[in-house]
Structure formats: C-alpha cells, structure tokens
C-alpha atoms as a PDB file:
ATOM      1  CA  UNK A   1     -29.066   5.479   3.216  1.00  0.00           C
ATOM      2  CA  UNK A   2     -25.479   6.772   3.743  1.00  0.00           C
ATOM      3  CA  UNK A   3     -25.492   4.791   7.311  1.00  0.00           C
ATOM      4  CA  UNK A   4     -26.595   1.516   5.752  1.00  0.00           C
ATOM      5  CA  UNK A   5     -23.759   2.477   3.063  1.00  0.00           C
ATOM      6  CA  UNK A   6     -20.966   2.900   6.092  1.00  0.00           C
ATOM      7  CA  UNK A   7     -21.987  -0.363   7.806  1.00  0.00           C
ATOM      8  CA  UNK A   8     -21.575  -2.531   5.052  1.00  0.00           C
ATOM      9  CA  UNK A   9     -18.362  -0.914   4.023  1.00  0.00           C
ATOM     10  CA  UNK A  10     -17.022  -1.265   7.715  1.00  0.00           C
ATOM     11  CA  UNK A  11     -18.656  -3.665   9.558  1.00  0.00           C
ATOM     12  CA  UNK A  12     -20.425  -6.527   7.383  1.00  0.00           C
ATOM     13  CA  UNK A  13     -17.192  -8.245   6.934  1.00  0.00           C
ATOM     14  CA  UNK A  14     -17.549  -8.878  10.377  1.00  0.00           C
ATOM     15  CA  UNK A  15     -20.742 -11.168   9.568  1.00  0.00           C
ATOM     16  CA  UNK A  16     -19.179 -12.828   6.858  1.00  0.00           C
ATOM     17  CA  UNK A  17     -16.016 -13.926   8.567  1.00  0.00           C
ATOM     18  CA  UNK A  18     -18.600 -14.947  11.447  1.00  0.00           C
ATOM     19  CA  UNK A  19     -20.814 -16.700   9.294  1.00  0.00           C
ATOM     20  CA  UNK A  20     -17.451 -18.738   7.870  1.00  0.00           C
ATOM     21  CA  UNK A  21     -16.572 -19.777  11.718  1.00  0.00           C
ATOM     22  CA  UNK A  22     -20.894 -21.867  12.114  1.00  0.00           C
ATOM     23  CA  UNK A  23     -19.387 -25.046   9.687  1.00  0.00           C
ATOM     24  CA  UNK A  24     -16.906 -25.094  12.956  1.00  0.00           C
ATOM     25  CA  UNK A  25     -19.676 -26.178  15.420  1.00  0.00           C
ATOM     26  CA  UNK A  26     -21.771 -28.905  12.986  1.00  0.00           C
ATOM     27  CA  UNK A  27     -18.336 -30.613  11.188  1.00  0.00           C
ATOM     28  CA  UNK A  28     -17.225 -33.656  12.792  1.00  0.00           C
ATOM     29  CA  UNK A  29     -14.189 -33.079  14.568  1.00  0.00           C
ATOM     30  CA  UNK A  30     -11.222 -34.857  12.088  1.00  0.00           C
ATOM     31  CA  UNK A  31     -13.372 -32.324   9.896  1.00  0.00           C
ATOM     32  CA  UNK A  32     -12.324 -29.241  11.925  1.00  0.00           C
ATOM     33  CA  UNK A  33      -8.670 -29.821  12.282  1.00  0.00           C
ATOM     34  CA  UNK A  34      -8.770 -29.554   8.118  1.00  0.00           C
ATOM     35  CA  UNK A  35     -11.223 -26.675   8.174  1.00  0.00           C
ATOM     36  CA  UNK A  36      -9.394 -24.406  10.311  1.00  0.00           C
ATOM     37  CA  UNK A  37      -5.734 -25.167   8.486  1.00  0.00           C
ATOM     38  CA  UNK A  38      -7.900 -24.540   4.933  1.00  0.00           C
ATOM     39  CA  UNK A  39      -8.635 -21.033   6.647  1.00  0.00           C
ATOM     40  CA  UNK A  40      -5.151 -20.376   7.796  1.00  0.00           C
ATOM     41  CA  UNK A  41      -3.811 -21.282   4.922  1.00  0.00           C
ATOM     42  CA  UNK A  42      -6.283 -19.534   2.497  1.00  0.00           C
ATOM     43  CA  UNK A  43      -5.710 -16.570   4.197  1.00  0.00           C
ATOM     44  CA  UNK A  44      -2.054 -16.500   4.238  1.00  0.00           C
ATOM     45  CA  UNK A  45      -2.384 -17.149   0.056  1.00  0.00           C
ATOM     46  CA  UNK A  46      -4.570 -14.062  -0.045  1.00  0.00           C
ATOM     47  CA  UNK A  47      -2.300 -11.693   2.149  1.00  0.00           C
ATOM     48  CA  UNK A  48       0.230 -12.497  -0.322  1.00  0.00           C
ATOM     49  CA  UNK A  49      -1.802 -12.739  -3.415  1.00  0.00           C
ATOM     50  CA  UNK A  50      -3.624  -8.960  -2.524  1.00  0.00           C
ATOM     51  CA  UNK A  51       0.309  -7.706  -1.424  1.00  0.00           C
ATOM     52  CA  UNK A  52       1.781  -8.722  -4.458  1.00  0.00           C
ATOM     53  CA  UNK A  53      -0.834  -7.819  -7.108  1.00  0.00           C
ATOM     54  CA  UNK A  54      -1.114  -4.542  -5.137  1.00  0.00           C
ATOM     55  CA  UNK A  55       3.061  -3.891  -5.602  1.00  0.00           C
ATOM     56  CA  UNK A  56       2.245  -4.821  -9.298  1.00  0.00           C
ATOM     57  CA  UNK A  57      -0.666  -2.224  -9.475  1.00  0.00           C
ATOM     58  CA  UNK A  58      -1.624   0.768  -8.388  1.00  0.00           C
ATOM     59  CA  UNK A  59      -5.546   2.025  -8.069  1.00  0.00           C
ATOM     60  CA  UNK A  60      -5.863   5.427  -7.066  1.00  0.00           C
ATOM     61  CA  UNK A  61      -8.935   5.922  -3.927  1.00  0.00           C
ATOM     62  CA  UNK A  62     -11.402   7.759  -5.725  1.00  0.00           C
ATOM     63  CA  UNK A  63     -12.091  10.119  -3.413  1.00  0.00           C
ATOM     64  CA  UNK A  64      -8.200  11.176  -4.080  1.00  0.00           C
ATOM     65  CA  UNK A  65      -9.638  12.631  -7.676  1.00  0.00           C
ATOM     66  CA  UNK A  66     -13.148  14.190  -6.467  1.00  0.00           C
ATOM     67  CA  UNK A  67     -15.428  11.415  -5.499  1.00  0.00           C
ATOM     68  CA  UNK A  68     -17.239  12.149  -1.726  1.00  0.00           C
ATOM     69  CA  UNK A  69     -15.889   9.462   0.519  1.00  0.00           C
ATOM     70  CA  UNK A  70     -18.396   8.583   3.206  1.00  0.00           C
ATOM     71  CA  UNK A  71     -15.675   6.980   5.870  1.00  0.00           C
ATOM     72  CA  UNK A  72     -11.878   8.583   6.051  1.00  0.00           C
ATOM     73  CA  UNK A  73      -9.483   6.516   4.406  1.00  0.00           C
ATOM     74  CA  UNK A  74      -5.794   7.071   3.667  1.00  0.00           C
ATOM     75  CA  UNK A  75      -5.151   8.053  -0.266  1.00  0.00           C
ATOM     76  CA  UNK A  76      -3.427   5.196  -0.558  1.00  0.00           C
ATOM     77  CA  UNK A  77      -3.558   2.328  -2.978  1.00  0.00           C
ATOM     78  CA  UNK A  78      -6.714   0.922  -3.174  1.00  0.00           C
ATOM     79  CA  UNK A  79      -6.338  -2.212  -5.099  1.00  0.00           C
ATOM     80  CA  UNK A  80      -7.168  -4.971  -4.188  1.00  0.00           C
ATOM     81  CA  UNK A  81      -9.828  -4.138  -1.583  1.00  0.00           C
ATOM     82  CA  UNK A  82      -8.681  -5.981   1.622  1.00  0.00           C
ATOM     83  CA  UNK A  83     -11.963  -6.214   2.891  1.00  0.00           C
ATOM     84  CA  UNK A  84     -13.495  -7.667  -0.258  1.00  0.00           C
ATOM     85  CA  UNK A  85     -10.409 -10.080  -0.415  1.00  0.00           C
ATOM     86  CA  UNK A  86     -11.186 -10.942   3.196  1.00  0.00           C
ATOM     87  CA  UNK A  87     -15.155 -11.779   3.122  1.00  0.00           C
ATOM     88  CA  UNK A  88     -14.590 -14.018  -0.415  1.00  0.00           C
ATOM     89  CA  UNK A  89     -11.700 -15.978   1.597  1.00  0.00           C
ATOM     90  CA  UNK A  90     -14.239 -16.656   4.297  1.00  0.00           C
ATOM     91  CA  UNK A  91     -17.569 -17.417   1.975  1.00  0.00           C
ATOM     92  CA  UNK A  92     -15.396 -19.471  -0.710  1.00  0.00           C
ATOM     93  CA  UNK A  93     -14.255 -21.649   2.478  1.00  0.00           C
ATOM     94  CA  UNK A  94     -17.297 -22.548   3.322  1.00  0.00           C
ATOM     95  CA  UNK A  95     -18.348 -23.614   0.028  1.00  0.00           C
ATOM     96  CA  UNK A  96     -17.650 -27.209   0.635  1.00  0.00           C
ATOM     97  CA  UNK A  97     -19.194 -27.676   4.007  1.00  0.00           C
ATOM     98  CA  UNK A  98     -22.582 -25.734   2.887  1.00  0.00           C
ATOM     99  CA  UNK A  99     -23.890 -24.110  -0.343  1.00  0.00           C
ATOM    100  CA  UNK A 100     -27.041 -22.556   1.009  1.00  0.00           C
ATOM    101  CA  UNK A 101     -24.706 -20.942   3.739  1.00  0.00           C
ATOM    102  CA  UNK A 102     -21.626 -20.099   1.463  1.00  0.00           C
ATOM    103  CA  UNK A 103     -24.083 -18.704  -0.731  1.00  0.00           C
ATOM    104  CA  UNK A 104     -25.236 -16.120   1.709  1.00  0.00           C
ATOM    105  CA  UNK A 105     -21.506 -15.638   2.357  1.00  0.00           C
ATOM    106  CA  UNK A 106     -20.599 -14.432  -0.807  1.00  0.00           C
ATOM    107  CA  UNK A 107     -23.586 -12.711  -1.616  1.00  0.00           C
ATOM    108  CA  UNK A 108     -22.718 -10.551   1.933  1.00  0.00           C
ATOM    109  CA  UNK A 109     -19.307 -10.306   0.527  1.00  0.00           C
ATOM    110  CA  UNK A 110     -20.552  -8.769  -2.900  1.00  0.00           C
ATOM    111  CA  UNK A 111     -22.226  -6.457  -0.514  1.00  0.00           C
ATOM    112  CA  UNK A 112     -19.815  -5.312   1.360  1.00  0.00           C
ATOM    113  CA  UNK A 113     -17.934  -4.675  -1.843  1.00  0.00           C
ATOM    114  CA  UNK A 114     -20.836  -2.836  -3.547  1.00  0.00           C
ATOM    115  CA  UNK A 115     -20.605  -0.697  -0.228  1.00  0.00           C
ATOM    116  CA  UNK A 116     -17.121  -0.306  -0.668  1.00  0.00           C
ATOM    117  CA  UNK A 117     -17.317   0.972  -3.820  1.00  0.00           C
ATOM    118  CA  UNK A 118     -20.380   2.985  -3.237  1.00  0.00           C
ATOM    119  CA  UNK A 119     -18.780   4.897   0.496  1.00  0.00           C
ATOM    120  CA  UNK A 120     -16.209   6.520  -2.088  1.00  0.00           C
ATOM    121  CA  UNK A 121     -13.100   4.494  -1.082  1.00  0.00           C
ATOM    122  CA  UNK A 122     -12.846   1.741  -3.956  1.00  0.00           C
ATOM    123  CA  UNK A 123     -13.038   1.687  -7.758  1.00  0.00           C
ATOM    124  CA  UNK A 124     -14.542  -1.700  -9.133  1.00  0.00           C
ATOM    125  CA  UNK A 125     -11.256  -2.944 -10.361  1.00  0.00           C
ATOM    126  CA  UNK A 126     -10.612  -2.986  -6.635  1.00  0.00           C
ATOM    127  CA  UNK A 127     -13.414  -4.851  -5.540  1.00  0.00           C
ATOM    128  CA  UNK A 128     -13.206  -7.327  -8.405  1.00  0.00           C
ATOM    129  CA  UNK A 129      -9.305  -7.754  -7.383  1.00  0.00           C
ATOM    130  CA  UNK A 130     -10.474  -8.730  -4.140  1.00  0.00           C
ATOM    131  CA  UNK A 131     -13.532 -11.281  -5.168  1.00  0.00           C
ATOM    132  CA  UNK A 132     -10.790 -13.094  -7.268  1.00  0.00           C
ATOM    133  CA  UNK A 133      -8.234 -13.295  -4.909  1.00  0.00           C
ATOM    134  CA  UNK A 134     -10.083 -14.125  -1.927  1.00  0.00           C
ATOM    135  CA  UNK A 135     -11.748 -17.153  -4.187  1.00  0.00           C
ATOM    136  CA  UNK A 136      -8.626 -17.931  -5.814  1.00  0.00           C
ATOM    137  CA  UNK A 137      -6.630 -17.955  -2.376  1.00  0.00           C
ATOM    138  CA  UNK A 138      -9.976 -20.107  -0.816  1.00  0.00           C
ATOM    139  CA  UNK A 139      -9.972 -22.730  -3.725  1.00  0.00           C
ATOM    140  CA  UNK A 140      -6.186 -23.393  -4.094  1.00  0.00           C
ATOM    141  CA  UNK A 141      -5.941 -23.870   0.005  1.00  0.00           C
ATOM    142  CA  UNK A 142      -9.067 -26.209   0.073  1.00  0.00           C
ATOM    143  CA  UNK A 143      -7.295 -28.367  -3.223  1.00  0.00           C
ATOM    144  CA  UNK A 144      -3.829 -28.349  -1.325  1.00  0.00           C
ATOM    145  CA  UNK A 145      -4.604 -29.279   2.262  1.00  0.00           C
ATOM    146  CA  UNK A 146      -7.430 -31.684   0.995  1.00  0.00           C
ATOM    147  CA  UNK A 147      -4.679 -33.670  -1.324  1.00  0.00           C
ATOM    148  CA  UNK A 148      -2.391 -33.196   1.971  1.00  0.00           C
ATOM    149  CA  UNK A 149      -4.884 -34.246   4.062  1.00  0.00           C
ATOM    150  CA  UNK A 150      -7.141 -36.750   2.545  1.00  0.00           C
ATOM    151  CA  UNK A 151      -4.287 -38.800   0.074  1.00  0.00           C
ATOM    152  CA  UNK A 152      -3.667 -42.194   1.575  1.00  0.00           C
ATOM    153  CA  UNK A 153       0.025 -42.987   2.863  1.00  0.00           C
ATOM    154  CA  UNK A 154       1.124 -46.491   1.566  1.00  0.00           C
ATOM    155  CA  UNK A 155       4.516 -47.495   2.309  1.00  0.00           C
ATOM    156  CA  UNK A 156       5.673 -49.928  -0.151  1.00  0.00           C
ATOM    157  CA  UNK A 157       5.822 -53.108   1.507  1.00  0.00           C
ATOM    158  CA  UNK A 158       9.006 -56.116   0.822  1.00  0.00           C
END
C-alpha cells in the first residue's frame, strides 16, 4: 500500500498535467493558440498565488513534529502543496474543453493530494491551499484571456 501511496504523491501529477495537454490534439487550431496562453497564464497566477500565500503562512511538514514520512522531503514550509496547486491548474483548465475529462482530472488531482497528505509530507490545510489556488489561478486565466481573446474590436467609425 505504501508504494501505491509514494506514486501518487510523486508521480500522478505527471498524469494529470498529461491528461490537461489531450484537449491540445481535438481543439480546432484558433482554439489552441487560447488554450495554451490560458495554461501559461494560469500557471504563472498560481506560482504567485501559492508564493505569496505561502510568505503569508507558514504550515509546518508533519513529519517535522512525529508523523512517518514515506518520501524525504525538506522541513520546510509546506503550505500550499505545489503539487496539489499544480494538478488543479491543469484539471480546472480543461474544464471548458471537456467535463467528463476535467472530471477525471481533478478527481486524480484530489488523489494525488490525499497521497500527499497520507506519505507524511502535507497537512490538509496544505492540500486544500493548493485545490483553491490551482482552481482559482485556472478560472481567473480562462475569464481574462477569454474577454482578451474572444471581445470584438470595433473602431468607432466617422
């Protein structure tokens, strides 16, 4: 059980950020140009939501007060949970290209989070940090660049 614990702390991000890149290959291509700024930009918004709320607070690991960590970690400040920030900013994304597959997303995010919590080196304020963040960071991106993106230009015309 500990492996299955390990993987999905370390590694199912990996699926989730790979599962965010498949609305890439069945979008239309104006589509993608929007999709992958929405990303970049989502993520950026995260980095500095997660940086700044972590400066603001800090979470202890809780292996640094007795809990059995399963994977090493530095004792450092564990809020938010990068990892958990990083698979909701992938799954929230593709919440407007596909439901059944954003679904999946975030319920592999919510995983890896569990996983997180349950390998020793997150608290669930950390995880739930991250799940708002990541959506947060996801839905504002997807609002700006689609108001950028999708408004229409008039000039005024004499």
């Amino acid at each position: 059980m500990d492996s299955l614990i390990v993987f999905g702390a370390k590694y199912l991000f990996l699926f989730v950020l790979l599962g965010a890149v498949v609305p890439l290959f069945v979008m239309h291509r104006d589509e993608r140009k929007g999709y992958v700024l929405t990303s970049i930009f989502a993520a950026i918004l995260a980095f500095v939501f997660a940086k700044s709320a972590g400066a603001l607070y800090f979470d202890p690991r809780p292996f640094t007060h007795g809990v059995h960590a399963l994977i090493p970690h530095e004792p450092d400040n564990g809020f938010p949970s990068d990892h958990t920030t990083l698979s909701f900013v992938a799954s929230v994304l593709v919440l407007r290209f596909s439901k059944p597959i954003a679904m999946g997303l975030v319920s592999l995010a919510a995983i890896v989070g569990v996983c997180r919590v349950l390998s020793g080196v997150h608290s669930p304020i950390d995880i739930l940090g991250g799940a708002i963040f990541g959506s947060v960071a996801s839905i504002v991106a997807s609002t700006i660049v689609n108001r950028l993106t999708l408004s229409p230009r008039t000039e005024a015309t004499a």
